[in-house]
Protein backbone atom coordinates (compact mmCIF):
# COMPACT_ATOMS: atom_id res chain seq x y z
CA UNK A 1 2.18 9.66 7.22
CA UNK A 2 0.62 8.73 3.56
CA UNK A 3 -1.21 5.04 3.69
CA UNK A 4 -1.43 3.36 0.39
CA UNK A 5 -4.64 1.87 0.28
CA UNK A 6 -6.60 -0.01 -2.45
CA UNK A 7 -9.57 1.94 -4.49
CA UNK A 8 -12.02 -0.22 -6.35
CA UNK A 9 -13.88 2.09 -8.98
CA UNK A 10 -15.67 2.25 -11.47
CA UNK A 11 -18.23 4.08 -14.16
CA UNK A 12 -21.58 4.77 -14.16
CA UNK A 13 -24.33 6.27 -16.52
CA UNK A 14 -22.96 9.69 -14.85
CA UNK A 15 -20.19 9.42 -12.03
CA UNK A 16 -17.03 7.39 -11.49
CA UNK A 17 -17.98 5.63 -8.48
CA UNK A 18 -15.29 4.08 -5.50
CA UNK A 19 -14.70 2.27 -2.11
CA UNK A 20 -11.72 1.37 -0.33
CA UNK A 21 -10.89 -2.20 -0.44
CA UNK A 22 -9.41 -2.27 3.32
CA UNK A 23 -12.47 0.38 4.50
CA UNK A 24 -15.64 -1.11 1.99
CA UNK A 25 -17.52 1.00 4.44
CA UNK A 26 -16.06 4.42 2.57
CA UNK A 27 -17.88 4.56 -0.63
CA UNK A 28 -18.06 8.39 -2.29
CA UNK A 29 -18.01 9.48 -6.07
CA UNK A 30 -16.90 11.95 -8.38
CA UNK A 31 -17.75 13.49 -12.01
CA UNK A 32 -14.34 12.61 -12.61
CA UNK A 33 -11.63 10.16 -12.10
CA UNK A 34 -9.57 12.65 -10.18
CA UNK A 35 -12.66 13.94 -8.17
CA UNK A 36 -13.42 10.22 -7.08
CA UNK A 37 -9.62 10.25 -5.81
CA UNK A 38 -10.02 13.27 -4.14
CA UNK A 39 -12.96 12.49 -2.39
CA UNK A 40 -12.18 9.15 -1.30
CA UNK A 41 -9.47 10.78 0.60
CA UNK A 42 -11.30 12.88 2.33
CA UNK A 43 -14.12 10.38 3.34
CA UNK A 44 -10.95 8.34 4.79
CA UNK A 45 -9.78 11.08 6.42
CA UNK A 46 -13.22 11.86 8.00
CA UNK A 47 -14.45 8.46 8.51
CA UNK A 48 -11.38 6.16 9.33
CA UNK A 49 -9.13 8.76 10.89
CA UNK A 50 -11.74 11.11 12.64
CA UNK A 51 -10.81 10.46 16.67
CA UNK A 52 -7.45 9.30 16.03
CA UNK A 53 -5.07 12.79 17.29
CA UNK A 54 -1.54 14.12 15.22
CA UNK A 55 1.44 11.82 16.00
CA UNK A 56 -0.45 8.18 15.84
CA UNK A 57 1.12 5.32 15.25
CA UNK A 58 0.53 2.51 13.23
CA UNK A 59 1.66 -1.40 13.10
CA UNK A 60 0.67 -4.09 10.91
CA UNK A 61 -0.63 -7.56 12.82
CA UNK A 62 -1.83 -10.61 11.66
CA UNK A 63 -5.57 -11.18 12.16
């Protein structure tokens, strides 16, 4: 299952720098634009989705 999820970025003196609006917790960087993309996925996959096993399921609530 792909999530679309929100990535706030942007550039410093020497990286592109990002963090997941839903997950501000997962903050990584990258030399490039694509890198930063690439590596925010993987920090959400590691961080958000570490415990959780093949063949989850998801629903949206109201909080």
């Amino acid at each position: 299952m792909n999530r679309r999820l929100t990535l706030v970025y942007w550039k410093s003196e020497k990286f592109w720098l990002g963090k997941l609006l839903e997950y501000p917790e997962i903050m990584t960087q990258g030399e490039t634009l694509e890198e930063l993309e690439e590596n925010v996925r993987d920090a959400y996959h590691l961080m958000a989705m570490e415990d959780v096993p093949e063949g989850y399921s998801t629903k949206e609530i109201a909080v």
